[in-house]
Protein backbone atom coordinates (compact mmCIF):
# COMPACT_ATOMS: atom_id res chain seq x y z
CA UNK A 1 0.00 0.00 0.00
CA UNK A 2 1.34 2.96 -1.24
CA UNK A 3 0.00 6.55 0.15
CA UNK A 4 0.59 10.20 -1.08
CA UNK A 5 -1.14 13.30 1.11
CA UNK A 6 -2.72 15.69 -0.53
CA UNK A 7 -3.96 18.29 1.99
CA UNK A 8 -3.44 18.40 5.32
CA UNK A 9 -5.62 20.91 7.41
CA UNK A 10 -6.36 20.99 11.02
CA UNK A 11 -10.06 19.67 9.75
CA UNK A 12 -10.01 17.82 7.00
CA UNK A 13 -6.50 15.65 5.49
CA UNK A 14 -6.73 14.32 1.86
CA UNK A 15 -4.54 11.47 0.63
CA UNK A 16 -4.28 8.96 -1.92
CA UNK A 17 -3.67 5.51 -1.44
CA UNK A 18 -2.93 2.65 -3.97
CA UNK A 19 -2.60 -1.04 -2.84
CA UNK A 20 -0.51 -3.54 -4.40
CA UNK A 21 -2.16 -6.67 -2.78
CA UNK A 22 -1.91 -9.95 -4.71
CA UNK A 23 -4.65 -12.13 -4.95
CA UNK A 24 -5.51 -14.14 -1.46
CA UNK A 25 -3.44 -12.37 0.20
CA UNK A 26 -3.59 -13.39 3.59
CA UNK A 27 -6.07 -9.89 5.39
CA UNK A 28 -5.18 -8.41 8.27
CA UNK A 29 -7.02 -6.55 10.68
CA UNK A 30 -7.05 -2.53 10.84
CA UNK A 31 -8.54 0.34 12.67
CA UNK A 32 -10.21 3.27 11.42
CA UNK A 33 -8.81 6.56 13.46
CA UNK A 34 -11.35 8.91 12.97
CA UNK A 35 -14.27 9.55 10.60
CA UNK A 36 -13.47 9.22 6.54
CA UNK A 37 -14.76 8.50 3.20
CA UNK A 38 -12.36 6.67 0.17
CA UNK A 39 -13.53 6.95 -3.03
CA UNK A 40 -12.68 4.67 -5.24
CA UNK A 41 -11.23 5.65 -8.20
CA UNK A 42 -10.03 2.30 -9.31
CA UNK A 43 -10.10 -1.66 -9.24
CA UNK A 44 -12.00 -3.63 -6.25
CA UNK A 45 -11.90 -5.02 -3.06
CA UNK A 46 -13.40 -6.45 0.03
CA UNK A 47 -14.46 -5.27 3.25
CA UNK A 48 -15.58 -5.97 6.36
CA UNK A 49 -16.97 -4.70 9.67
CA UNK A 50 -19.50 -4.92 12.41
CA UNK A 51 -20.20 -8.36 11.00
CA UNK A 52 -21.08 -7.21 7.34
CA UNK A 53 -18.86 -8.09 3.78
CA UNK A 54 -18.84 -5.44 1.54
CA UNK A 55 -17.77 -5.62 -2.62
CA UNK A 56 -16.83 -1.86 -3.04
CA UNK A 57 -16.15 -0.97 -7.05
CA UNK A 58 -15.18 2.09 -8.85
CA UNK A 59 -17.58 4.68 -7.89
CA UNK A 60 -17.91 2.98 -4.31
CA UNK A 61 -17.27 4.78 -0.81
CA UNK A 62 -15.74 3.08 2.01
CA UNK A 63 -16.80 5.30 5.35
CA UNK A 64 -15.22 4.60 8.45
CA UNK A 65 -16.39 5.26 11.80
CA UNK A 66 -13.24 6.13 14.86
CA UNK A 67 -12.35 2.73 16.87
CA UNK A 68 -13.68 0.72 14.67
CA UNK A 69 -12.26 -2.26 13.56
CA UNK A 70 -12.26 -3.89 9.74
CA UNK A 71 -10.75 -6.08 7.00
CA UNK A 72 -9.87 -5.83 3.40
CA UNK A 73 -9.95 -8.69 1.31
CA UNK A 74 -8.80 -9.20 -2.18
CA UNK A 75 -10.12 -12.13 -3.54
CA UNK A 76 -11.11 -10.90 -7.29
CA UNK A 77 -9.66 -7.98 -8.94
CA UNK A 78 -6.31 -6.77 -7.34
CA UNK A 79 -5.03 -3.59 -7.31
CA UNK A 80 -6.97 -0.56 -6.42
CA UNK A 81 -7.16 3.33 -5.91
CA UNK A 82 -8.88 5.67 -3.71
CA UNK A 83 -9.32 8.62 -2.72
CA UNK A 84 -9.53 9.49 1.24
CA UNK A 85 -10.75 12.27 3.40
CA UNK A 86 -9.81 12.37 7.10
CA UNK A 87 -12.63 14.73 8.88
CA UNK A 88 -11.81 15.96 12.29
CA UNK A 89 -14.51 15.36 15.18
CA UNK A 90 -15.43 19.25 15.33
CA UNK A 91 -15.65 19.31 11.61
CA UNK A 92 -17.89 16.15 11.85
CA UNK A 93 -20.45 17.59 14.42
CA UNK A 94 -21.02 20.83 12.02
CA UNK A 95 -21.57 18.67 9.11
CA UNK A 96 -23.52 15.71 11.00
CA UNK A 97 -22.50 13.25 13.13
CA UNK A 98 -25.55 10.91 12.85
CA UNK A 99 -24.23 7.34 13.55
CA UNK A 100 -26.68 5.82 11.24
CA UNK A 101 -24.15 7.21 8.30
CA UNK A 102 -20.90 6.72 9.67
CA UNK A 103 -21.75 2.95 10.93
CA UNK A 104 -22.66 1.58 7.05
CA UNK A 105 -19.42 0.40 6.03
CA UNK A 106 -19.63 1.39 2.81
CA UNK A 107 -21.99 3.03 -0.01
CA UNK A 108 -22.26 2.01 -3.67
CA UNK A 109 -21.73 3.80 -6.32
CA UNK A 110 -24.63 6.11 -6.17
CA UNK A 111 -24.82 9.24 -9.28
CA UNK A 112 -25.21 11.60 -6.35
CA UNK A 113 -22.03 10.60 -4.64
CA UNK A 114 -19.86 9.73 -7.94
CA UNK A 115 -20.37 12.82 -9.43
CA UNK A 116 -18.73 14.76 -5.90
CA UNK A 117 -15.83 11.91 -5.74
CA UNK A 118 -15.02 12.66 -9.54
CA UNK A 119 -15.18 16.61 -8.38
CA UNK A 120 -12.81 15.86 -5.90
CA UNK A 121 -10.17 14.06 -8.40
CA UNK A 122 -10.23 16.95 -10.74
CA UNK A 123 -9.59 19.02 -7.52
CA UNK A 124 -6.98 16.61 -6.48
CA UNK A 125 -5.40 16.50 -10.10
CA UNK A 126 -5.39 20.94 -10.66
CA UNK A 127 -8.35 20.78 -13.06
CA UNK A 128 -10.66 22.12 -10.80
CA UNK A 129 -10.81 25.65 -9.18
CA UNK A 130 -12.78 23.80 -6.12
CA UNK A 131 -10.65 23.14 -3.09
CA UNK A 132 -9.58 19.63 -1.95
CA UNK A 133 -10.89 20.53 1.60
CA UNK A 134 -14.32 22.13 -0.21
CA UNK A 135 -15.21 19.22 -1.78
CA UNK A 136 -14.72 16.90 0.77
CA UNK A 137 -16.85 18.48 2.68
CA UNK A 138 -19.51 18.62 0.26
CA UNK A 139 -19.30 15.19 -0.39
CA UNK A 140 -19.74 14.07 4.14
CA UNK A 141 -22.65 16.29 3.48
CA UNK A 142 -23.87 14.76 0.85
CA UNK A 143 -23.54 11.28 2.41
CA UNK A 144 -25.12 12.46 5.35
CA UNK A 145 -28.29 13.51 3.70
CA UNK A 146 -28.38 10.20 1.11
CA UNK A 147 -28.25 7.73 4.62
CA UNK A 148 -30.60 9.53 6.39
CA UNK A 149 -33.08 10.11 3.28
CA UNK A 150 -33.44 13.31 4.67
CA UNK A 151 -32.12 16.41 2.44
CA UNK A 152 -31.27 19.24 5.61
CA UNK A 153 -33.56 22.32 4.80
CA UNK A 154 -31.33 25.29 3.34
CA UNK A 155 -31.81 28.24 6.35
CA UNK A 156 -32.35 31.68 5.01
CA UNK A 157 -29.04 33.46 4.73
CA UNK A 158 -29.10 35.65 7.62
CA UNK A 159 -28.00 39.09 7.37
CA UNK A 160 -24.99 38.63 9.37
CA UNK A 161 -23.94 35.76 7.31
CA UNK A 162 -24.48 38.03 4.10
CA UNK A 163 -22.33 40.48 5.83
CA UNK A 164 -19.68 38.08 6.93
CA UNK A 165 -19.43 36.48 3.36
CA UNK A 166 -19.34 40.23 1.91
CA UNK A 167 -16.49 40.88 4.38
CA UNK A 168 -14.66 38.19 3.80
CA UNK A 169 -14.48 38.33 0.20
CA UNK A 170 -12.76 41.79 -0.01
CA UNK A 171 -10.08 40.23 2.76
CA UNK A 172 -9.86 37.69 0.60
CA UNK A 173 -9.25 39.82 -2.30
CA UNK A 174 -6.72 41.87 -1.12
CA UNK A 175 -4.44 39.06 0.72
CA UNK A 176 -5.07 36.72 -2.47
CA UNK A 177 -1.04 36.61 -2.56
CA UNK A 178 -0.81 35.33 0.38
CA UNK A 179 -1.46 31.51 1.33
CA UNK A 180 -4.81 31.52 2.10
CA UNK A 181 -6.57 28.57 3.59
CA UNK A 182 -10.53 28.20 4.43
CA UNK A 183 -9.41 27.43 8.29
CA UNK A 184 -8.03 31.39 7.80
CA UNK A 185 -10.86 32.73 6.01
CA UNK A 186 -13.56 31.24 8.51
CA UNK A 187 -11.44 32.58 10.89
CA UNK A 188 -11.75 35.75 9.80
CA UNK A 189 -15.33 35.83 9.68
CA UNK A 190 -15.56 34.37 12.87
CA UNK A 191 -17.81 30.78 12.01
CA UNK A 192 -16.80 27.65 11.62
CA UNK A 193 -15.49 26.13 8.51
CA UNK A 194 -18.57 24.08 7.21
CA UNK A 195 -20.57 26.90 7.79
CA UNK A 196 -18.48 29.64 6.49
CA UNK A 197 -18.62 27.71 3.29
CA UNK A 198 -22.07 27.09 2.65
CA UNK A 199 -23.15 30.76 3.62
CA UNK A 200 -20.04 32.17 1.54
CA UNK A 201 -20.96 29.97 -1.21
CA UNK A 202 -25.08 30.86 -1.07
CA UNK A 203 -24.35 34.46 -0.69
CA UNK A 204 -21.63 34.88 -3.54
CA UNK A 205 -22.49 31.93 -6.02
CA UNK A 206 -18.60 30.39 -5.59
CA UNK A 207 -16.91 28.89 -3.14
CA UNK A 208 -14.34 30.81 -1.25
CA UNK A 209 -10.87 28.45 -3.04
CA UNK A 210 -12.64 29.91 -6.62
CA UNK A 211 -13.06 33.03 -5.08
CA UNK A 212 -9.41 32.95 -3.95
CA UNK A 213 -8.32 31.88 -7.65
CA UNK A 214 -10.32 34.53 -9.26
CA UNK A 215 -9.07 37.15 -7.50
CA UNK A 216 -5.48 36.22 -8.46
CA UNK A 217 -6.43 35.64 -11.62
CA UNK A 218 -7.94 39.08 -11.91
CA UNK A 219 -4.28 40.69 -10.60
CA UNK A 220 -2.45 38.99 -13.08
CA UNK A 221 -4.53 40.15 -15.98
CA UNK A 222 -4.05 43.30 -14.73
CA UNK A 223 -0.15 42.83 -14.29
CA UNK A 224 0.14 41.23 -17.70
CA UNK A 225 -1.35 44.16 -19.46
CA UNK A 226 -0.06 47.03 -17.71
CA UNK A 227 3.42 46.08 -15.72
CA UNK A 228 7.00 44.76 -17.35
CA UNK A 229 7.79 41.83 -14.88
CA UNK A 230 8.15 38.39 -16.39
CA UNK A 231 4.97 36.33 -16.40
CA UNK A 232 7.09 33.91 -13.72
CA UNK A 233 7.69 36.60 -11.73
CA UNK A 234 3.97 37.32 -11.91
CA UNK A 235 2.53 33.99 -11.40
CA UNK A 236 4.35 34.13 -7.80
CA UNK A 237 3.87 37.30 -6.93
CA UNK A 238 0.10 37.26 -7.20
CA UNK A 239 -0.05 34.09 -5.18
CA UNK A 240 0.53 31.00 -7.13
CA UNK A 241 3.35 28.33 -6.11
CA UNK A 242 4.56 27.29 -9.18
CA UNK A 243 4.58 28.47 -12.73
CA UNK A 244 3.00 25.47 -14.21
CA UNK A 245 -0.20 25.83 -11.88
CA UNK A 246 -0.45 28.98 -12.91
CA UNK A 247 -0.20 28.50 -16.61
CA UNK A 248 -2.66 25.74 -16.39
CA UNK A 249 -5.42 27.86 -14.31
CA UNK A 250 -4.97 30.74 -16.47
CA UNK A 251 -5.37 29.12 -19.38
CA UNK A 252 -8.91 27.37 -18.21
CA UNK A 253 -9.92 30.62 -17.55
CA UNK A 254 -8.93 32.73 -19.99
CA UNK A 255 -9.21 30.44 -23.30
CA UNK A 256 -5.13 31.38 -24.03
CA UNK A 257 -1.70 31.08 -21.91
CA UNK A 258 -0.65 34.22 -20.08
CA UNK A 259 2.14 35.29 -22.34
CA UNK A 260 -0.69 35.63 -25.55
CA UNK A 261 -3.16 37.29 -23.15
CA UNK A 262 0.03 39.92 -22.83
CA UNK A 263 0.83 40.49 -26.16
CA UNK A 264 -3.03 40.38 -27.40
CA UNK A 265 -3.85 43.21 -24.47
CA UNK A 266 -1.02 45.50 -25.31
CA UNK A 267 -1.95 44.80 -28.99
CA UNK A 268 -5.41 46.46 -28.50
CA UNK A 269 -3.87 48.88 -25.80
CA UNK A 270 -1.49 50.23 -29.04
CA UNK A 271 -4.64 50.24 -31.35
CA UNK A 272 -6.68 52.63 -28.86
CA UNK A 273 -3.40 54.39 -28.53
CA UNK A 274 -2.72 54.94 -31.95
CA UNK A 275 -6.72 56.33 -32.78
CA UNK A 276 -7.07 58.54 -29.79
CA UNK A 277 -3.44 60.30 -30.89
CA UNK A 278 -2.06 59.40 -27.35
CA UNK A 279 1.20 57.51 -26.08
C-alpha cells in the first residue's frame, strides 16, 4: 500500500492511497482513526466490519467510523485506488454526526455521490478551481443527507452571514497573494469552517478556493497588461506556487496562456493608442 497526502488541514486531510495486494493475500485486521470517506477511483476489493462483507467498485465509498475495527480482502480484482478524506470530530459535528451514516461500512456507487468523488479528483489532479478541503466536505454532506433520506432544509441566509461572506471576500481579495486557507478565512469571519462555506458559497455563487483563484487571476490580468515583470515573476507574486499551476489555471480561464493574453492586451492597448493620438 502505497500513500501520497494531498492536503493536510487541522479539519479535513486528503490522501491517496494505492494497494498492491496480490490475490488471497492473507487480510489483516485494521482500525479506522477517525471519521473518513475513500472513493474509489479504481479496481476492487473487500471489506468488512461490524459483522457485514462489503464488494466496493469504482464509484464505491468506504466510510469509516473512529475505533472501529475492519478487514480488506482481495479475492477478485487486485489492485486498487482511492481517494480518502480524514474529517476531524469538530468538523464532523457541524456537518452531522448521525451514527446511522458513519456505521454503514460502505456506499455504492450512487450518481449523487460519484459525481462529488469525480469533483474531488479533478480538484486533487489541478483541473478544478474547487478546493480539496471544499469538496470533501460537500461530499460528508452529501452522504449524510443520502443515509438519512433526509435532504437538511437550506436556512435563510441571515443578514450577518451576508455580511460576513461580503467581508470576507474583499479580505480575501486583497491578501489573495498570500497563502490563504478556508481554516483562515472562517477565521476571519468568525464561524466555523462548514458553515463559512455554505453561507459564503449561497451568498456569492462560488466557493471561497474559486473566489481565492479569481481574484489572483484578476491581478495577473491586470499585471500582464499594464506592468514589465516576467509572467514567472507574476505567477508568484500574485499568489501561485509554481509556474506550471499557474499557466494551467490561467489558461482554463482565460481560453489562451498568459504570455498571448500579454501580447493580445497590449496589442489592443497600441490600437486605442494609436486612434485617440495618445502615447
Amino acid at each position: 500500500m502505497s500513500a501520497i497526502t494531498l492536503l493536510q488541514r487541522p479539519s479535513i486531510t486528503v490522501s491517496r492511497f494505492r494497494c498492491t495486494a496480490v490475490r488471497g493475500e492473507k487480510p489483516f485486521v485494521e482500525q479506522h482513526r477517525c471519521h473518513s470517506i475513500s472513493f474509489v477511483r479504481k479496481g476492487s476489493f473487500g471489506y468488512q466490519s461490524r459483522g457485514r462483507s462489503h464488494e466496493l467498485v469504482v464509484g464505491s465509498l468506504l466510510i469509516g467510523q473512529p475505533d472501529t475495527e475492519f478487514v480488506c480482502t482481495h479475492d477478485h480484482v487486485c489492485g486498487d485506488e482511492c481517494l480518502s478524506f480524514f474529517f476531524a470530530p469538530d468538523l464532523i459535528q457541524t456537518i452531522g454526526d448521525h451514527r446511522e451514516t458513519w456505521e454503514i461500512g460502505a456506499a455504492p456507487p450512487l450518481a449523487e455521490l460519484m459525481v462529488l468523488g469525480e469533483l474531488a479528483q479533478a480538484a486533487a489532479d489541478g483541473a478544478s478551481d474547487l478546493g480539496l478541503d471544499e469538496v470533501g466536505q460537500l461530499l460528508a454532506h452529501r452522504l449524510v443527507e443520502v443515509v438519512s433520506g433526509k435532504a437538511r432544509k437550506q436556512a435563510a441566509v441571515s443578514a450577518r452571514d451576508r455580511r460576513r461572506a461580503v467581508e470576507t471576500a474583499l479580505w480575501i481579495n486583497a491578501h489573495s497573494h498570500e497563502e490563504i486557507e478556508l481554516e483562515d478565512a472562517a477565521a476571519q469571519a468568525g464561524v466555523s469552517t462548514f458553515h463559512f462555506l455554505r453561507a459564503f458559497s449561497a451568498v456569492l455563487g462560488v466557493t471561497p478556493h474559486q473566489y481565492l483563484l479569481r481574484s489572483r487571476l484578476l491581478h495577473a490580468a491586470r499585471l500582464l497588461a499594464d506592468d514589465e515583470r516576467s509572467v514567472t515573476d507574476i505567477a508568484y507574486d500574485v499568489g501561485f506556487a509554481d509556474l506550471s499551476n499557474f499557466v494551467r489555471t490561467f489558461r482554463r480561464a482565460a481560453g489562451t496562456s498568459p504570455l498571448k493574453f500579454r501580447q493580445a492586451s497590449r496589442g489592443v492597448r497600441k490600437i486605442f493608442q494609436e486612434r485617440l493620438g495618445v502615447n
